[in-house]
C-alpha atoms as a PDB file:
ATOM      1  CA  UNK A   1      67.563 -27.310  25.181  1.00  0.00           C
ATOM      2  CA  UNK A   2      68.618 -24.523  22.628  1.00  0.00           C
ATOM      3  CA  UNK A   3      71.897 -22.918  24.252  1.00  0.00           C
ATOM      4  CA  UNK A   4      73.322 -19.139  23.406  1.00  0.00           C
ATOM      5  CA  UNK A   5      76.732 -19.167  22.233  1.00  0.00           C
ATOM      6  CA  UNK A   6      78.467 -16.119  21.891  1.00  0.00           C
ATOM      7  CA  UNK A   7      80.452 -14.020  18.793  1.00  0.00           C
ATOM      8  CA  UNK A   8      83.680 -16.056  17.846  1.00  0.00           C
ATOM      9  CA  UNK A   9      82.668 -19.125  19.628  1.00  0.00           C
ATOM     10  CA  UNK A  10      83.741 -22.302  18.070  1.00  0.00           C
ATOM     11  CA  UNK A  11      82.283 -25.640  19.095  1.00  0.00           C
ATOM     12  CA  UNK A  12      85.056 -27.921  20.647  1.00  0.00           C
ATOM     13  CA  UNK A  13      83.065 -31.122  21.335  1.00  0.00           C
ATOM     14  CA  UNK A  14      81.956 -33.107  18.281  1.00  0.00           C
ATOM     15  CA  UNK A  15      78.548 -33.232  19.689  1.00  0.00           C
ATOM     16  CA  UNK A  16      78.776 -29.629  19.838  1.00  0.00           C
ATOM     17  CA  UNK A  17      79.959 -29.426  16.114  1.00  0.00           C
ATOM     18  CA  UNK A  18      77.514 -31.922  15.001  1.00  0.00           C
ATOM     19  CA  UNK A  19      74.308 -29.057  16.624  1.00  0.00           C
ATOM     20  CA  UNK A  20      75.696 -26.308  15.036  1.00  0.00           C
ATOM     21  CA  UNK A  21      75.712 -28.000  11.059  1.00  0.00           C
ATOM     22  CA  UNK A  22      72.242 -29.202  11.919  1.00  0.00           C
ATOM     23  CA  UNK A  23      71.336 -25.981  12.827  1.00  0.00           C
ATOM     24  CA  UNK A  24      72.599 -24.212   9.843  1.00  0.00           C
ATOM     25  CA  UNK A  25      71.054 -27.042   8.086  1.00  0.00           C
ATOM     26  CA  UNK A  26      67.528 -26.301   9.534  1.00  0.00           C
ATOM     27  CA  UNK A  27      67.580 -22.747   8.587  1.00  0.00           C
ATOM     28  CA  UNK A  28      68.561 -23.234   4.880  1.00  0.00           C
ATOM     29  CA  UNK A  29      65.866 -25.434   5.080  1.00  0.00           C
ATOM     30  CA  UNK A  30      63.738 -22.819   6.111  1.00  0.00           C
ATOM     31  CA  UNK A  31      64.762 -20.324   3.482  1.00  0.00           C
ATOM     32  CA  UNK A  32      65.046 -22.822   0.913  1.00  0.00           C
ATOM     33  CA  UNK A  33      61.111 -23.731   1.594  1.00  0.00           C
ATOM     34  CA  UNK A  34      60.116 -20.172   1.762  1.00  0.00           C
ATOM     35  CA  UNK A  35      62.230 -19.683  -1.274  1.00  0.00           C
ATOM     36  CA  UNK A  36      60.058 -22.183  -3.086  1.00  0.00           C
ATOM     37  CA  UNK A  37      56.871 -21.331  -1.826  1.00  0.00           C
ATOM     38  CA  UNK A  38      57.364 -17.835  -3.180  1.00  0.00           C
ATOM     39  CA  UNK A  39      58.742 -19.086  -6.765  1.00  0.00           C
ATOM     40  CA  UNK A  40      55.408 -21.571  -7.217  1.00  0.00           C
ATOM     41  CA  UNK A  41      53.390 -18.311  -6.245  1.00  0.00           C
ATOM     42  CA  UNK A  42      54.658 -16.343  -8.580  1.00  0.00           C
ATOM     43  CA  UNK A  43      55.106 -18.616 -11.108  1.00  0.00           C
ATOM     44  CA  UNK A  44      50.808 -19.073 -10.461  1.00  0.00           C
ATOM     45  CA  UNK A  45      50.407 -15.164 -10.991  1.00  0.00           C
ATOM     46  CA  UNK A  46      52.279 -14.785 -14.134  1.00  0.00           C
ATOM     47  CA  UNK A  47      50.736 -17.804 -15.326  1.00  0.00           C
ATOM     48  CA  UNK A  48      47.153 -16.564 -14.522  1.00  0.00           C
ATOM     49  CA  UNK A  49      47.650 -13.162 -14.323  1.00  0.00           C
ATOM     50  CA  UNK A  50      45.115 -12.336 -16.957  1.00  0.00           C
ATOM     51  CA  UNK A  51      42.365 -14.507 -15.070  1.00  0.00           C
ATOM     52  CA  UNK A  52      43.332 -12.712 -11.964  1.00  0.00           C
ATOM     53  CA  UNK A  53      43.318  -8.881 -13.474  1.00  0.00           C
ATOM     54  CA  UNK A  54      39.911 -10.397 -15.213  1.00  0.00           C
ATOM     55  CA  UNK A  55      38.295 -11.465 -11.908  1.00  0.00           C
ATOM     56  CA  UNK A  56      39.231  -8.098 -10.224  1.00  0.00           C
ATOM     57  CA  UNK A  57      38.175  -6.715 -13.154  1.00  0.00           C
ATOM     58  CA  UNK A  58      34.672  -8.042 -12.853  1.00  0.00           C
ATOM     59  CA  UNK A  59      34.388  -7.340  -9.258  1.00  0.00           C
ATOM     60  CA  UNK A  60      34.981  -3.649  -9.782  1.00  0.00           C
ATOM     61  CA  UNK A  61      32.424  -3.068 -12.082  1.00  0.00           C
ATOM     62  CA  UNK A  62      29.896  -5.297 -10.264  1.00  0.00           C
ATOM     63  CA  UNK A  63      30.506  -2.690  -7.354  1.00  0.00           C
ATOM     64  CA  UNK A  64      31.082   0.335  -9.171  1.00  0.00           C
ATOM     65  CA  UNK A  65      27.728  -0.143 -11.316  1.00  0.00           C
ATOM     66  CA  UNK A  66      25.896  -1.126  -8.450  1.00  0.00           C
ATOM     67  CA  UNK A  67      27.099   2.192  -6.467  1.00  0.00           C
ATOM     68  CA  UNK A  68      26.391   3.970  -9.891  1.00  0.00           C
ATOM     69  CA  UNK A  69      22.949   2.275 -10.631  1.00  0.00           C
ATOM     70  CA  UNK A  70      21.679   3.918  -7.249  1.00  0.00           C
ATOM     71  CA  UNK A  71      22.941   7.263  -7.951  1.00  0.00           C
ATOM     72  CA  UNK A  72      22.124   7.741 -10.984  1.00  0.00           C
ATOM     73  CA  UNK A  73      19.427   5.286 -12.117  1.00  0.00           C
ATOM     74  CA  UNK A  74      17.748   3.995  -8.944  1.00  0.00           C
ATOM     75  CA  UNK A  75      17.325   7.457  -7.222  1.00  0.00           C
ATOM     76  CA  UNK A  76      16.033   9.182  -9.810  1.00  0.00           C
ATOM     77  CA  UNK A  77      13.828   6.939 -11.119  1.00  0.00           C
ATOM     78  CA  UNK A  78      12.090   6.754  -7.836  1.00  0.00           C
ATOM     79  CA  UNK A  79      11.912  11.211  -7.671  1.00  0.00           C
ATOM     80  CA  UNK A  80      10.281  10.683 -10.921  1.00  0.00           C
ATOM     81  CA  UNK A  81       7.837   7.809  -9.709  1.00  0.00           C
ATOM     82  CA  UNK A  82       6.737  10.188  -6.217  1.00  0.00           C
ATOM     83  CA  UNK A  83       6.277  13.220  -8.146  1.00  0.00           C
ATOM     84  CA  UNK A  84       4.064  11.213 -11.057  1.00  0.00           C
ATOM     85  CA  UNK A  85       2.487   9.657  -8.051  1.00  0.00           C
ATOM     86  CA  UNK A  86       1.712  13.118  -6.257  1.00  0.00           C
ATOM     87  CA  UNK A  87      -1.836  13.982  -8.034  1.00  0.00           C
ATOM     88  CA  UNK A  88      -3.168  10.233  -7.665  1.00  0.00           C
ATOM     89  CA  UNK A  89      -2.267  10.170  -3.739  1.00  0.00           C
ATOM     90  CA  UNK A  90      -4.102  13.654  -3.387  1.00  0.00           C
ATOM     91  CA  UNK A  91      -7.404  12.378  -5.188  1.00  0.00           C
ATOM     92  CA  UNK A  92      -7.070   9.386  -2.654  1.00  0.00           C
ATOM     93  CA  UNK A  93      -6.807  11.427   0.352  1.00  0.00           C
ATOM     94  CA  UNK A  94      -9.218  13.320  -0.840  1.00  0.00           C
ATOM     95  CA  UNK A  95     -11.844  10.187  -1.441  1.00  0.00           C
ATOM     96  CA  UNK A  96     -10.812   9.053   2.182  1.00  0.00           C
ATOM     97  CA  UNK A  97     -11.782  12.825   3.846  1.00  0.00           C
ATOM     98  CA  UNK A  98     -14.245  14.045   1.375  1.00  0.00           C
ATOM     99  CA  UNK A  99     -17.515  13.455  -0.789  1.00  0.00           C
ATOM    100  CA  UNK A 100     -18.145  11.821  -4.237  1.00  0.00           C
ATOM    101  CA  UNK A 101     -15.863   9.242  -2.763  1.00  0.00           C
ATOM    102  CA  UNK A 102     -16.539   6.609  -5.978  1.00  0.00           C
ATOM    103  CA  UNK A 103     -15.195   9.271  -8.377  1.00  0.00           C
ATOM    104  CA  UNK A 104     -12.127  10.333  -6.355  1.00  0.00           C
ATOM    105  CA  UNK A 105     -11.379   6.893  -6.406  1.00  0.00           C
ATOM    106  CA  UNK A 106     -11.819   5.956 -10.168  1.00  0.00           C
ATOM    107  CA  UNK A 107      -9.536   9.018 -10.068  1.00  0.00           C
ATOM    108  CA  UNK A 108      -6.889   7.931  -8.342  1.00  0.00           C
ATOM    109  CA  UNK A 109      -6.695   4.613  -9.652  1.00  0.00           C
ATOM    110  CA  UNK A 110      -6.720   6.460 -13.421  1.00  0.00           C
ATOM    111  CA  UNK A 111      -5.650   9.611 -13.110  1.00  0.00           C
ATOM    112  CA  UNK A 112      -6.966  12.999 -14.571  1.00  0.00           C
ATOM    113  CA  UNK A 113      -6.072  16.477 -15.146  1.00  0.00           C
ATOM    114  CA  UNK A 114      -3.430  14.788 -17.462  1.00  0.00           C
ATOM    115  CA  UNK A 115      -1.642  13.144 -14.228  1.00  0.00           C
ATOM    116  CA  UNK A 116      -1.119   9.424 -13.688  1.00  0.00           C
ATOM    117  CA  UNK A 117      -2.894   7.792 -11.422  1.00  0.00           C
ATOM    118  CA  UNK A 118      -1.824   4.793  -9.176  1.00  0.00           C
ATOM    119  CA  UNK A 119      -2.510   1.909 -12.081  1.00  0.00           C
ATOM    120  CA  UNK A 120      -0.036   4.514 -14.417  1.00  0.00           C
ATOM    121  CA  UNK A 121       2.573   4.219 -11.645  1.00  0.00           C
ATOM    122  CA  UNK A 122       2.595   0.066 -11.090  1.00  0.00           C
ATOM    123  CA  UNK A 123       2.670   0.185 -15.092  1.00  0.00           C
ATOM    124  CA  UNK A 124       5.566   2.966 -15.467  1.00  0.00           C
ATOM    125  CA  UNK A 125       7.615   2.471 -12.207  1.00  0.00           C
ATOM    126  CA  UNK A 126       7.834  -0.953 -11.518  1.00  0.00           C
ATOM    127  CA  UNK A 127      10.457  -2.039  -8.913  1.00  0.00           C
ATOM    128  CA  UNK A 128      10.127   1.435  -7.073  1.00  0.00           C
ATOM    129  CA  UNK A 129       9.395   1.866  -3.774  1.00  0.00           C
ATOM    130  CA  UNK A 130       6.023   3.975  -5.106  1.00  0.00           C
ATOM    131  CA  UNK A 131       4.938   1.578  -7.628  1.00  0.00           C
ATOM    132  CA  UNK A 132       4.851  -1.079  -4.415  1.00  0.00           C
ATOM    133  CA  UNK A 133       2.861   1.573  -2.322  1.00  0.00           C
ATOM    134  CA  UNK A 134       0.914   2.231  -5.657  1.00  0.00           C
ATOM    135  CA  UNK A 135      -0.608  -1.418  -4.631  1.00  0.00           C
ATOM    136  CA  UNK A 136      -1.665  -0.528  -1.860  1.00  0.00           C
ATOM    137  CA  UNK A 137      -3.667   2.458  -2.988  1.00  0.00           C
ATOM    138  CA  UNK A 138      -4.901   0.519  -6.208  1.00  0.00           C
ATOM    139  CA  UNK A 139      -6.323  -2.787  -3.976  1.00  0.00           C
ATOM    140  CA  UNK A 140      -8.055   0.151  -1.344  1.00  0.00           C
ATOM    141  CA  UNK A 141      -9.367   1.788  -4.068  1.00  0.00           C
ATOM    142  CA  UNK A 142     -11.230  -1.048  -5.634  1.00  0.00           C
ATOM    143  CA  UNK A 143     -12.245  -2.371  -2.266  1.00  0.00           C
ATOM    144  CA  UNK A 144     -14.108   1.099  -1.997  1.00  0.00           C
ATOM    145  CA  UNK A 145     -15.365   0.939  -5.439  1.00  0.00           C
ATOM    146  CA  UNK A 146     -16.428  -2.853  -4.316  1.00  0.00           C
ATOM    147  CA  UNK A 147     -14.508  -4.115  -7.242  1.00  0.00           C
ATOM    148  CA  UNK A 148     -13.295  -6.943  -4.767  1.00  0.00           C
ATOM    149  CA  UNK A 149     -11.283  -9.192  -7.475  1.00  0.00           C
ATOM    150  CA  UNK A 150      -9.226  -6.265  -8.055  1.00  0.00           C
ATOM    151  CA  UNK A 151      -8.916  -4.991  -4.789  1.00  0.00           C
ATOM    152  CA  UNK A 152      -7.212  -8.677  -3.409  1.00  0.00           C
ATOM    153  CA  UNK A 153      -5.087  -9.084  -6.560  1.00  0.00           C
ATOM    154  CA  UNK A 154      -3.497  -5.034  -6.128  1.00  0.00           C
ATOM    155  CA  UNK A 155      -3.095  -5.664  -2.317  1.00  0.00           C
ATOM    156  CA  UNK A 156      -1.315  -9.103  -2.591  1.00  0.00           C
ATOM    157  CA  UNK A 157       1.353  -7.500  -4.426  1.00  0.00           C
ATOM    158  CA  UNK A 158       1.408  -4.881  -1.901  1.00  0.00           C
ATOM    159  CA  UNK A 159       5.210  -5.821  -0.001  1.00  0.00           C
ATOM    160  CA  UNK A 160       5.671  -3.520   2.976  1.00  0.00           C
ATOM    161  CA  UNK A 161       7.070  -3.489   7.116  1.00  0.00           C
ATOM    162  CA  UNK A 162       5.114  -0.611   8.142  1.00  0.00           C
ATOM    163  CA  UNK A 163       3.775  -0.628  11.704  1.00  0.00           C
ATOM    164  CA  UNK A 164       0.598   0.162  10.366  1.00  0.00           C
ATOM    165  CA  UNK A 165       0.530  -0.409   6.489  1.00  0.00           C
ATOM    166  CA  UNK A 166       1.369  -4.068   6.993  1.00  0.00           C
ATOM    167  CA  UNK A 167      -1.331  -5.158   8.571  1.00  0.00           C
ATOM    168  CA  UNK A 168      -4.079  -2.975   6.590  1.00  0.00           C
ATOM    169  CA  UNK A 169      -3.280  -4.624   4.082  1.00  0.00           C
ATOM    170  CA  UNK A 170      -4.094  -8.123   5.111  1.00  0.00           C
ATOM    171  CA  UNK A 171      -7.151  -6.907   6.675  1.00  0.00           C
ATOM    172  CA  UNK A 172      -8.423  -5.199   3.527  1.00  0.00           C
ATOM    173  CA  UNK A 173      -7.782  -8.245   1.821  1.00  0.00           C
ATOM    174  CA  UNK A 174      -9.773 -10.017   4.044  1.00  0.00           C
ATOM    175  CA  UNK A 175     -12.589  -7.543   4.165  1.00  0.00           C
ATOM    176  CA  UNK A 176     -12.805  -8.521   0.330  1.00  0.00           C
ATOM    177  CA  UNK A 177     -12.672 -11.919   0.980  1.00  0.00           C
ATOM    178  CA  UNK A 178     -15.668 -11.667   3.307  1.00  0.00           C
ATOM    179  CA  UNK A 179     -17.619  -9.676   0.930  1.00  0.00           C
ATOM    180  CA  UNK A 180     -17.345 -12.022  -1.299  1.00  0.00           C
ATOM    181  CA  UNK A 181     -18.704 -14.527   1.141  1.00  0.00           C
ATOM    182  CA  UNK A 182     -15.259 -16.239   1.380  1.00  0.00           C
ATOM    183  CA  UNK A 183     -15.100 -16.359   5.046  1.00  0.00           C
ATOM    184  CA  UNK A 184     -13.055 -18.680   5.604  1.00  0.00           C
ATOM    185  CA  UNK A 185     -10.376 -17.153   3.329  1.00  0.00           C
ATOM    186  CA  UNK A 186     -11.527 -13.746   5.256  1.00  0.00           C
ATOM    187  CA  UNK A 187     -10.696 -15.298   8.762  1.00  0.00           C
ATOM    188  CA  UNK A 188      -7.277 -16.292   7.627  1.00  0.00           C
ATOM    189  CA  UNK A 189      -6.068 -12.802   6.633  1.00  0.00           C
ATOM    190  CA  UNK A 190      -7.796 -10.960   9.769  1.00  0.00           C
ATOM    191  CA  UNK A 191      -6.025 -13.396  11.726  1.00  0.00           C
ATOM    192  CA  UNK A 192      -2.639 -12.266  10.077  1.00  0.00           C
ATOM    193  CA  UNK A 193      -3.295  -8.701  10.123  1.00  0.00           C
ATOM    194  CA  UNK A 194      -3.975  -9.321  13.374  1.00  0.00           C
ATOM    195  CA  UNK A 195      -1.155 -11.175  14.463  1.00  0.00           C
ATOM    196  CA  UNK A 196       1.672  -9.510  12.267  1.00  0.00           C
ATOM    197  CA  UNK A 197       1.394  -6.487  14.380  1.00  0.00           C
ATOM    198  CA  UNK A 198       1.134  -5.352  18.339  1.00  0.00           C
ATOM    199  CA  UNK A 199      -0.487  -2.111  18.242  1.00  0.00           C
ATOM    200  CA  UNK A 200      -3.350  -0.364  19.693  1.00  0.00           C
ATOM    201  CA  UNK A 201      -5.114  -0.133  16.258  1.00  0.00           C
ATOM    202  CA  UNK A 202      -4.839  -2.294  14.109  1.00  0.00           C
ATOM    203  CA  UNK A 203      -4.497  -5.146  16.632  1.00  0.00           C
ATOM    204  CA  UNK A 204      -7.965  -5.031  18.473  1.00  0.00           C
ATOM    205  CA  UNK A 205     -10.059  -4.307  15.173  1.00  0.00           C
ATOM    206  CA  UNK A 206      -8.798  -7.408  13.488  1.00  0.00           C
ATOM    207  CA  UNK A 207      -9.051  -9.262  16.472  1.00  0.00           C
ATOM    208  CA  UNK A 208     -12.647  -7.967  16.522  1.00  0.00           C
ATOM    209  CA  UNK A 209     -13.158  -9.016  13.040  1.00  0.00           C
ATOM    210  CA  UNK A 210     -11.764 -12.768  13.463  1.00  0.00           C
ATOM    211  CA  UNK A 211     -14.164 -13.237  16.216  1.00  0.00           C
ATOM    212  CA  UNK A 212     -16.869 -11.680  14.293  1.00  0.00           C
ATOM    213  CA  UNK A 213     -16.448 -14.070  11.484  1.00  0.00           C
ATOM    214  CA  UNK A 214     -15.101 -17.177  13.837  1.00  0.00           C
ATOM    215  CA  UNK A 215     -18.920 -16.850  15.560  1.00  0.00           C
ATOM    216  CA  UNK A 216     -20.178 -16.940  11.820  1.00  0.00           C
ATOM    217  CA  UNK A 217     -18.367 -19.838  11.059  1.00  0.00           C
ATOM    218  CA  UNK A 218     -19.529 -21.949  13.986  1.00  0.00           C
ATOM    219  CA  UNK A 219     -16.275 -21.693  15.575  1.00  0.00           C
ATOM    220  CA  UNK A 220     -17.090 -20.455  19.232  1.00  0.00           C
ATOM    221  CA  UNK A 221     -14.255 -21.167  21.117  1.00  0.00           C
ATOM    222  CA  UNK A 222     -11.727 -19.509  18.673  1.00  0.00           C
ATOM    223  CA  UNK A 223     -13.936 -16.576  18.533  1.00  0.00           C
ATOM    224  CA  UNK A 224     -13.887 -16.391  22.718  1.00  0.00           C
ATOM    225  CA  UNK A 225     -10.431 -16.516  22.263  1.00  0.00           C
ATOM    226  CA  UNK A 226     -10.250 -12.825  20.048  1.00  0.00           C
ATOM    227  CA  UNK A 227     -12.433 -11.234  22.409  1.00  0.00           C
ATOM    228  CA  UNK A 228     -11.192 -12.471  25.631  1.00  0.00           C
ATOM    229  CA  UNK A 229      -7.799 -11.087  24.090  1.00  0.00           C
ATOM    230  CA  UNK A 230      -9.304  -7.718  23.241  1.00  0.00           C
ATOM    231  CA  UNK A 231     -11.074  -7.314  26.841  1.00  0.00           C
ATOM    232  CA  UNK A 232      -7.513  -8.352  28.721  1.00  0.00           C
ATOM    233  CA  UNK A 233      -5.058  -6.472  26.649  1.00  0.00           C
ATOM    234  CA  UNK A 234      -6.726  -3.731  24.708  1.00  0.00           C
ATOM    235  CA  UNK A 235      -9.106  -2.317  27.419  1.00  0.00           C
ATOM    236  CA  UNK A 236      -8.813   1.318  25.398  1.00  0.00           C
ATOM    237  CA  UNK A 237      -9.394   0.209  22.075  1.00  0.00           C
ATOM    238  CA  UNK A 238     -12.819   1.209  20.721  1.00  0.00           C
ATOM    239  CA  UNK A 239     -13.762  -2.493  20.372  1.00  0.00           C
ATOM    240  CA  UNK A 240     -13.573  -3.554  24.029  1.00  0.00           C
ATOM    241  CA  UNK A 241     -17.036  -1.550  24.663  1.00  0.00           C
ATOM    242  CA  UNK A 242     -19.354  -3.477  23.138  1.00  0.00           C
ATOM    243  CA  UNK A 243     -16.496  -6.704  23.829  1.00  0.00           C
ATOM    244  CA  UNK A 244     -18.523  -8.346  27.140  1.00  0.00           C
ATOM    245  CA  UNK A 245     -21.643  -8.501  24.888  1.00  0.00           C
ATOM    246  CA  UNK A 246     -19.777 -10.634  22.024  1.00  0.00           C
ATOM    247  CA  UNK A 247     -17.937 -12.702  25.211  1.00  0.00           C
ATOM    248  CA  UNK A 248     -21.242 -13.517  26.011  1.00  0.00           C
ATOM    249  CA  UNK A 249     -22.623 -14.849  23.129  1.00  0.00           C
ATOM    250  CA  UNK A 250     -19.075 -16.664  22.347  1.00  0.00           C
ATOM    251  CA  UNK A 251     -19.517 -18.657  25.712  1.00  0.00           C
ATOM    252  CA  UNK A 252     -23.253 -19.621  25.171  1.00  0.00           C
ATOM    253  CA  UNK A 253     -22.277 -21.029  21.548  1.00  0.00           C
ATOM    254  CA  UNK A 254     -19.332 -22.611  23.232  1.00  0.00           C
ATOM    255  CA  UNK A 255     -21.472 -24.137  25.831  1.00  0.00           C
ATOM    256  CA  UNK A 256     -19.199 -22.431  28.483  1.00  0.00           C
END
């Protein structure tokens, strides 16, 4: 047990004596091991100090160009991108909402009036956030202008999380695919458009369009299974009013 002994007091016993020079002798220990510890430490830094200032070196301009590359390349490049973008997106809108709808499109995906259009934008901007959107504008246009090669290769490389985007996408892929009587390949995308979102829009119209094409494909039961889901958790949605009418004819293919 480790005893106090006070200023001035001398040990008397030799047991006594013998504690005291093993305790001195644990401390320089101590000191003696921190001592060296310290010495191989520094003896590593000056003998690798130019690694080390190299290393810290590299790690500051790593961070300090990626900082700098958003500042100064990455923002602006993408204010350039939007406002090149501007005059194609307004011919789109315009095709969506107006008349002459095949040249607004061939508009938009070219440009004109001297502006780029979305194909200039992919082509000039690549990496921004609007040449990605771009994509999806490019692959809706040529689904419109029933170019449908086009239209799946533009919206594939459409990337996005949007609520709604995301799954438009998919399903305008599909609707390509099943235009070009690839129904199969068309079920599989309206069943991820409808299944990569839980909305009140996009949700029951895909559903609606994998049942559609399930009934086509001989495959009843799966086809039930969309419109059962439509009738049960989409009662609003424009699809459920015709829904008990395609529930019927789901169960009499099914034999239900």
């Amino acid at each position: 047990m480790a005893t106090y002994n006070k200023r001035g007091y001398k040990p008397k016993t030799k047991e006594e004596k013998v504690e005291e020079v093993e305790q001195h002798s644990t401390t320089a220990e101590v000191f003696n091991t921190l001592d060296e510890s310290a010495s191989k430490t520094e003896e590593f830094v000056e003998k690798n100090q130019k690694y080390i200032f190299v290393i810290i070196g590299i790690v500051a301009v790593v961070v300090l160009g990626y900082l700098g590359y958003n500042e100064f390349v990455s923002k602006p490049k993408q204010v350039t991108a939007m406002n090149d973008m501007f005059q194609a997106q307004k011919y789109f809108n315009d095709a969506v909402n107006g008349t002459a709808k095949d040249s607004l499109y061939t508009l938009a995906l070219k440009g004109g009036e001297g502006k780029f259009g979305m194909l200039d934008v992919i082509e000039e901007h690549g990496g921004t956030p609007s040449a990605n959107l771009a994509n999806y504008y490019a692959g809706t246009a040529y689904l419109h202008l029933k170019d449908y090669k086009n239209a799946i290769k533009y919206l594939s490389d459409f990337k996005s999380d949007d609520e709604i985007l995301a799954p438009l996408s998919k399903g305008n892929i599909g609707d390509a695919f099943a235009q070009l009587n690839q129904s199969e390949d068309a079920l599989d995308y309206y069943e991820q458009a409808a299944e990569l979102r839980n909305n009140e829009y996009t949700t029951p119209m895909y559903l609606y369009k994998a049942g559609v094409i399930a009934l086509e494909l001989g495959k009843a039961d799966k086809a039930l299974t969309y419109f059962n889901k439509i009738k049960e958790e989409f009662p609003n949605a424009s699809e459920a009013g015709t829904i008990d009418v395609f529930i019927g004819k789901a169960q009499v293919l099914a034999g239900k």
